[in-house]
C-alpha atoms as a PDB file:
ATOM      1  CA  UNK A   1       0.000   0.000   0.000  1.00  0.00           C
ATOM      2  CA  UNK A   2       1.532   3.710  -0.761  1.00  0.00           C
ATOM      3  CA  UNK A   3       1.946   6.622   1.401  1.00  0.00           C
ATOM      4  CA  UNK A   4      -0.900   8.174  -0.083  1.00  0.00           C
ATOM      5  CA  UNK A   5      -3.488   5.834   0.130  1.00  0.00           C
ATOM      6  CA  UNK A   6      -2.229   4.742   3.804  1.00  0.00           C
ATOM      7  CA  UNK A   7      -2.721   8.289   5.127  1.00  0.00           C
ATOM      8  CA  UNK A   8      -5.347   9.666   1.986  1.00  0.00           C
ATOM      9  CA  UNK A   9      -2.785  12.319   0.959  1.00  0.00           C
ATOM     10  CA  UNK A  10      -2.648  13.602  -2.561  1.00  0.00           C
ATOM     11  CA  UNK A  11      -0.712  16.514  -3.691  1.00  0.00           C
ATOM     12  CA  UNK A  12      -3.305  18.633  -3.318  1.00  0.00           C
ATOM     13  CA  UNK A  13      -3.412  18.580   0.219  1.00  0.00           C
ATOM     14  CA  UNK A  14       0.184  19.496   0.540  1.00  0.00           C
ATOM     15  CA  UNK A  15       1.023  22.652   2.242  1.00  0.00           C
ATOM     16  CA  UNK A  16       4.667  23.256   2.295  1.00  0.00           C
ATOM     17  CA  UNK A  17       7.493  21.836   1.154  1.00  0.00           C
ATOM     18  CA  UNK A  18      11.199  22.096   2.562  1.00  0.00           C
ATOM     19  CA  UNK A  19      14.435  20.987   0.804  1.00  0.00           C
ATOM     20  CA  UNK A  20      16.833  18.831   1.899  1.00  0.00           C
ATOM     21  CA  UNK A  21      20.373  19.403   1.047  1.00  0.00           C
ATOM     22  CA  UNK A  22      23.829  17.197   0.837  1.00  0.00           C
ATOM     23  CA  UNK A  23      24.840  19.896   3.079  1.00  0.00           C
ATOM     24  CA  UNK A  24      24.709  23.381   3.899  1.00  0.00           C
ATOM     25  CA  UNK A  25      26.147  26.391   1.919  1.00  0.00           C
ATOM     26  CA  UNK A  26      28.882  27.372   3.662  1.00  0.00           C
ATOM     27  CA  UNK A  27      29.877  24.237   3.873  1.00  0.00           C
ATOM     28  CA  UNK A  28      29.466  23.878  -0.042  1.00  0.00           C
ATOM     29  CA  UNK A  29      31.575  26.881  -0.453  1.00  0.00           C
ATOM     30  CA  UNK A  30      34.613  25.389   1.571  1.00  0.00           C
ATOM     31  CA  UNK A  31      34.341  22.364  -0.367  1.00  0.00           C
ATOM     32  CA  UNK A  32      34.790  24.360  -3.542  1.00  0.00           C
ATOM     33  CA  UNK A  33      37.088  26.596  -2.627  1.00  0.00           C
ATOM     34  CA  UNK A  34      38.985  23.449  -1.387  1.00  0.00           C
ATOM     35  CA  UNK A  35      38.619  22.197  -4.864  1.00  0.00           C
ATOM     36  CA  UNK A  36      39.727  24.879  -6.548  1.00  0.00           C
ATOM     37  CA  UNK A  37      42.823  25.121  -4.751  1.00  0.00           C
ATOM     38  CA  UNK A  38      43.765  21.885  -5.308  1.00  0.00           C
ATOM     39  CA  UNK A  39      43.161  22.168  -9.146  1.00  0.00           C
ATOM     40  CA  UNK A  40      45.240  25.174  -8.870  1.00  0.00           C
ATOM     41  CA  UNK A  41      47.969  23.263  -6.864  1.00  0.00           C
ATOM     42  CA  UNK A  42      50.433  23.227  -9.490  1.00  0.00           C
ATOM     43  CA  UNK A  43      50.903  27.131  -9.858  1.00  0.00           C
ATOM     44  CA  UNK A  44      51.077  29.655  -7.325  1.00  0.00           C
ATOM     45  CA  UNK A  45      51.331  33.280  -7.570  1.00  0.00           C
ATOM     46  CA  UNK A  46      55.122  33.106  -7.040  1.00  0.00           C
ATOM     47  CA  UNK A  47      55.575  30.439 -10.366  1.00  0.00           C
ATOM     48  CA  UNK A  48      53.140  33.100 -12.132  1.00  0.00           C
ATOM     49  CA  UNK A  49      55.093  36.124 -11.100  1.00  0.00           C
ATOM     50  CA  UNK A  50      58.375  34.182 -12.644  1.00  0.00           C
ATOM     51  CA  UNK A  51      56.130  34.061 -16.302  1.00  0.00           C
ATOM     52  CA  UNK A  52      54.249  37.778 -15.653  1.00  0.00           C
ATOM     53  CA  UNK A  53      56.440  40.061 -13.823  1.00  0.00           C
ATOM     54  CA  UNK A  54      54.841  42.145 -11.590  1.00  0.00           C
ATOM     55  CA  UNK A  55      51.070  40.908 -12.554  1.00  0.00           C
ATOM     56  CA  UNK A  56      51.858  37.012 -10.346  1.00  0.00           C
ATOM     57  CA  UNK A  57      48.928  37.830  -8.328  1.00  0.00           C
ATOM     58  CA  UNK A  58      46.590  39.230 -10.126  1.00  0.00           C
ATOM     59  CA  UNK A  59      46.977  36.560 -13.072  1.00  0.00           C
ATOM     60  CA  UNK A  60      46.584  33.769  -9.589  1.00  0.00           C
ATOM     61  CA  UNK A  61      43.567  35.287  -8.308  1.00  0.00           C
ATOM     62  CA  UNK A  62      41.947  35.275 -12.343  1.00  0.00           C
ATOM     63  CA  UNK A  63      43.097  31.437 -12.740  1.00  0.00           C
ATOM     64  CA  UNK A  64      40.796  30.824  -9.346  1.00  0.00           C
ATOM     65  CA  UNK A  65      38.282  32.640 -10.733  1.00  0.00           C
ATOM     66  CA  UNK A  66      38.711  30.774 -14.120  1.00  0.00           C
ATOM     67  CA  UNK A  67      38.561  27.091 -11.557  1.00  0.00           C
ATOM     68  CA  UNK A  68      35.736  28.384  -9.708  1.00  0.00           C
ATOM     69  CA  UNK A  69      33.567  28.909 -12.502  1.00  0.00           C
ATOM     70  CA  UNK A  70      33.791  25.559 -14.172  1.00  0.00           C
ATOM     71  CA  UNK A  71      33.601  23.813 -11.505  1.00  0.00           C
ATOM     72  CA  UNK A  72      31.593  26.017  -9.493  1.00  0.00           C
ATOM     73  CA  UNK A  73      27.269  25.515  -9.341  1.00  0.00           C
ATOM     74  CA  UNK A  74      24.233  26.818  -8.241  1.00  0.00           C
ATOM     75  CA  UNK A  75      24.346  24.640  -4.382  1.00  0.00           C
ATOM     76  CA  UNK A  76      20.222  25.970  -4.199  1.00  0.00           C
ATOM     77  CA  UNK A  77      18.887  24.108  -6.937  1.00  0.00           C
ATOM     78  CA  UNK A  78      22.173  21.390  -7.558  1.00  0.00           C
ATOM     79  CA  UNK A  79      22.505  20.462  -3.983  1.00  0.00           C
ATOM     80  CA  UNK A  80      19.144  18.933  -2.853  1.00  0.00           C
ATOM     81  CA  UNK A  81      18.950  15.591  -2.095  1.00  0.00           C
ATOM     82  CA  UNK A  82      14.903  15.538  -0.664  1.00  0.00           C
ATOM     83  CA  UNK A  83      12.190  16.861   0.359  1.00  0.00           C
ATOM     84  CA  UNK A  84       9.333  17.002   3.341  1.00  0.00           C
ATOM     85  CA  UNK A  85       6.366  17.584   2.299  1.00  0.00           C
ATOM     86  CA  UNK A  86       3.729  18.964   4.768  1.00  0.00           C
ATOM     87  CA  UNK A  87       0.330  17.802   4.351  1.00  0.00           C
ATOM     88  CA  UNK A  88      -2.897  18.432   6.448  1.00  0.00           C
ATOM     89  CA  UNK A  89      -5.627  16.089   6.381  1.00  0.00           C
ATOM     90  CA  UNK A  90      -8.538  15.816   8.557  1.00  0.00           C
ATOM     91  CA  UNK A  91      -7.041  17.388  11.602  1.00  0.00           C
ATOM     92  CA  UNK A  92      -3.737  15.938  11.166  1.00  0.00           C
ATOM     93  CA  UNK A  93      -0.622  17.301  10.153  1.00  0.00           C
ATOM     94  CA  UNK A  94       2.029  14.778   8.350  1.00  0.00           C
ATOM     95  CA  UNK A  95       5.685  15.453   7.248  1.00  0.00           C
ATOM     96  CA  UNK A  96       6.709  12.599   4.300  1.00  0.00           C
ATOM     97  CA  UNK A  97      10.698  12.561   3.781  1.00  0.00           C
ATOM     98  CA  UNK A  98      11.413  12.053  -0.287  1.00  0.00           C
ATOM     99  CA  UNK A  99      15.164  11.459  -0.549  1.00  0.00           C
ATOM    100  CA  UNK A 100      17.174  10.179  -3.381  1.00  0.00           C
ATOM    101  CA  UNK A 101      17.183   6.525  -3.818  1.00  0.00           C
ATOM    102  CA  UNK A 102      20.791   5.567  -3.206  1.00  0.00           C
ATOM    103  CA  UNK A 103      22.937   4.472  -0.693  1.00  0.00           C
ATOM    104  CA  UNK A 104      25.594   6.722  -0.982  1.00  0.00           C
ATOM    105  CA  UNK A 105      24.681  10.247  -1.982  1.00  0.00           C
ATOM    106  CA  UNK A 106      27.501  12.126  -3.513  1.00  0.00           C
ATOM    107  CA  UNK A 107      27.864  15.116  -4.907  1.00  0.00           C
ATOM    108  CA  UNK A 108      27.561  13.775  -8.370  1.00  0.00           C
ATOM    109  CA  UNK A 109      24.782  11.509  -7.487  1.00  0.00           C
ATOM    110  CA  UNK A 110      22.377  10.673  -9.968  1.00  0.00           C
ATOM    111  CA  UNK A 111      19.934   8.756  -8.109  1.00  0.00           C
ATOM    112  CA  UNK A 112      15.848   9.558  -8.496  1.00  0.00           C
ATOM    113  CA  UNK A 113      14.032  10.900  -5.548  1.00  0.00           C
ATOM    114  CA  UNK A 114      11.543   9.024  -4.104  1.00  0.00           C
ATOM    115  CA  UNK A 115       9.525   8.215  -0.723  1.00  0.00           C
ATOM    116  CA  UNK A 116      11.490   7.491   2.283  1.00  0.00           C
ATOM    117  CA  UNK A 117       9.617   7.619   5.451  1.00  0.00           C
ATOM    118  CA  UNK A 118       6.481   9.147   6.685  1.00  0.00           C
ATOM    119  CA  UNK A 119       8.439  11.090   8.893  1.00  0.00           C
ATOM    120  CA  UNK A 120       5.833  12.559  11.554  1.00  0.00           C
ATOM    121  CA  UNK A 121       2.262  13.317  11.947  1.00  0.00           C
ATOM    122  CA  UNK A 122       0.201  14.579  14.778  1.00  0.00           C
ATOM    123  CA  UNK A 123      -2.926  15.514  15.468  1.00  0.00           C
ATOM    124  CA  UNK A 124      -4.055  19.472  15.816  1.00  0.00           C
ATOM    125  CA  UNK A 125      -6.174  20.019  18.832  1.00  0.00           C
ATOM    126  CA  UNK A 126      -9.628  21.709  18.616  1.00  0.00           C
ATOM    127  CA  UNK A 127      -9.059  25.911  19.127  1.00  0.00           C
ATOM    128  CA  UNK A 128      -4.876  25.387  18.881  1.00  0.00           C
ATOM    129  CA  UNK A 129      -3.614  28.902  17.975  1.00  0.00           C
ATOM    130  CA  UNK A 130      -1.363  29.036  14.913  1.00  0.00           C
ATOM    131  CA  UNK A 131       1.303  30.100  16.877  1.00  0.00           C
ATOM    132  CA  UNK A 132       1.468  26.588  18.647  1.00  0.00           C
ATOM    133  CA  UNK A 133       0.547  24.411  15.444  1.00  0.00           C
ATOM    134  CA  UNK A 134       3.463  26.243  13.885  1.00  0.00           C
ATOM    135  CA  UNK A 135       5.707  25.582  16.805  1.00  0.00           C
ATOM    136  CA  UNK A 136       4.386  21.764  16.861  1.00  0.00           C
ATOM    137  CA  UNK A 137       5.373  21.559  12.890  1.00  0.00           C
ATOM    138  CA  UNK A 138       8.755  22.940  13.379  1.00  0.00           C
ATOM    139  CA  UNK A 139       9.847  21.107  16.625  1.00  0.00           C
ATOM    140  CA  UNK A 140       8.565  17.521  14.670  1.00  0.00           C
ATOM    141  CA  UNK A 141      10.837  19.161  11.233  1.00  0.00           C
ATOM    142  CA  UNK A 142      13.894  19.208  13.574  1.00  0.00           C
ATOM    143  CA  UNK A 143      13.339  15.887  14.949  1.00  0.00           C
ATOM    144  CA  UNK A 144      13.804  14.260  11.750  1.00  0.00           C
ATOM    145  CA  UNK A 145      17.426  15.359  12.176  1.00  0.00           C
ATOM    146  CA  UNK A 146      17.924  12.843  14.118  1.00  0.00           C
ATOM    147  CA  UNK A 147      17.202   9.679  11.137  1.00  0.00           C
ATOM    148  CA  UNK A 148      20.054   8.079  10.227  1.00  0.00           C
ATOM    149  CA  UNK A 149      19.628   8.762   6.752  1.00  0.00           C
ATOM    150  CA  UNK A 150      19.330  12.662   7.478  1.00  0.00           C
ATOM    151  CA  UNK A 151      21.727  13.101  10.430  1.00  0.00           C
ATOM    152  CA  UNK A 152      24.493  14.755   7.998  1.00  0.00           C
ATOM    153  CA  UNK A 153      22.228  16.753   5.769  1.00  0.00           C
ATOM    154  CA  UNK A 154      20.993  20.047   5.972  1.00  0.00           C
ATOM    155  CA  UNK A 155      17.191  21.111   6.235  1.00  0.00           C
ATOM    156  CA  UNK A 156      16.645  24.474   4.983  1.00  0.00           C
ATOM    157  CA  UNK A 157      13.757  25.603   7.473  1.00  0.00           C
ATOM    158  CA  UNK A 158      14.745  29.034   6.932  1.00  0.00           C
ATOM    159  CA  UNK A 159      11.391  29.808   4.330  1.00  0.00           C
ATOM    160  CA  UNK A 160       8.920  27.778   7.205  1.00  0.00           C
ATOM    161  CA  UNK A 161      10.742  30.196   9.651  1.00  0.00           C
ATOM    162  CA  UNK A 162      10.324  33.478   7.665  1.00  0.00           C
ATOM    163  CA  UNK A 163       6.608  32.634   7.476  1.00  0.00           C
ATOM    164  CA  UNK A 164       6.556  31.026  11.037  1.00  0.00           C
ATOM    165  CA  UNK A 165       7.067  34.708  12.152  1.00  0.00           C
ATOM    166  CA  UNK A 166       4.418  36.867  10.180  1.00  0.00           C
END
């Protein structure tokens, strides 16, 4: 039986959804840079300075550039790995985890994203302010840190927080 017809969910009852990320950007960004030093390991602005006098730097700093670039990609839209999906039906509130079918997820991975878990779902009181269902939703989102499967990835909450706060 699928996820949808266990808990009668359909994509039209789905509220939010948050990405899931190999990791985090800054942490993408040291990786690069990491790579791009190390595909720039053979010169160095002192080898450079040797071939253009007075301009060592300068020509350094473009050939990082130059390694950035082609090696260099958009971590928003390149980086995610899964989703959680929020759905509300009846008075419940579920969070499904969609994460790409592999067992090692790489950087290069080309693995197709499908259901995973059904992560949480709880049920929203009668009269529960919005403050507290929010509250409820996010405190459940963070749990999910804790699966195996999601304990080194990043969840970007930071669009459910921005709207958490209106």
């Amino acid at each position: 039986m699928s996820i949808q017809e266990t808990y009668n969910l359909t994509e039209f009852n789905s509220f939010f959804e948050i990405p899931i990320y190999r990791l985090s950007n800054s942490e993408f960004i040291k990786e690069l840079k990491s790579e791009v030093l190390k595909s720039a390991h053979y010169h160095s602005v002192e080898s450079l300075e040797e071939l253009f006098p007075g301009k060592g730097k300068i020509r350094y700093e473009g050939l990082l550039s130059e390694i950035e670039i082609e090696k260099g990609y958009q971590w928003k839209f390149n980086e995610i790995i899964g989703w959680i999906t929020l759905h509300l039906s009846d008075n419940y509130i579920f969070g499904e985890i969609f994460l790409k079918n592999s067992k090692r997820i790489t950087k290069k991975s080309k693995a197709k994203i499908d259901f995973f878990d059904a992560g949480f779902k709880f049920k929203i009181p009668e009269n529960e302010s919005n403050k507290t269902i929010y509250e409820n939703i996010l405190k459940n989102i963070k749990s999910l840190e804790k699966n195996s499967k999601l304990k080194r990835r990043y969840i970007d909450i930071s669009k459910f927080e921005t709207i958490g706060h209106l």
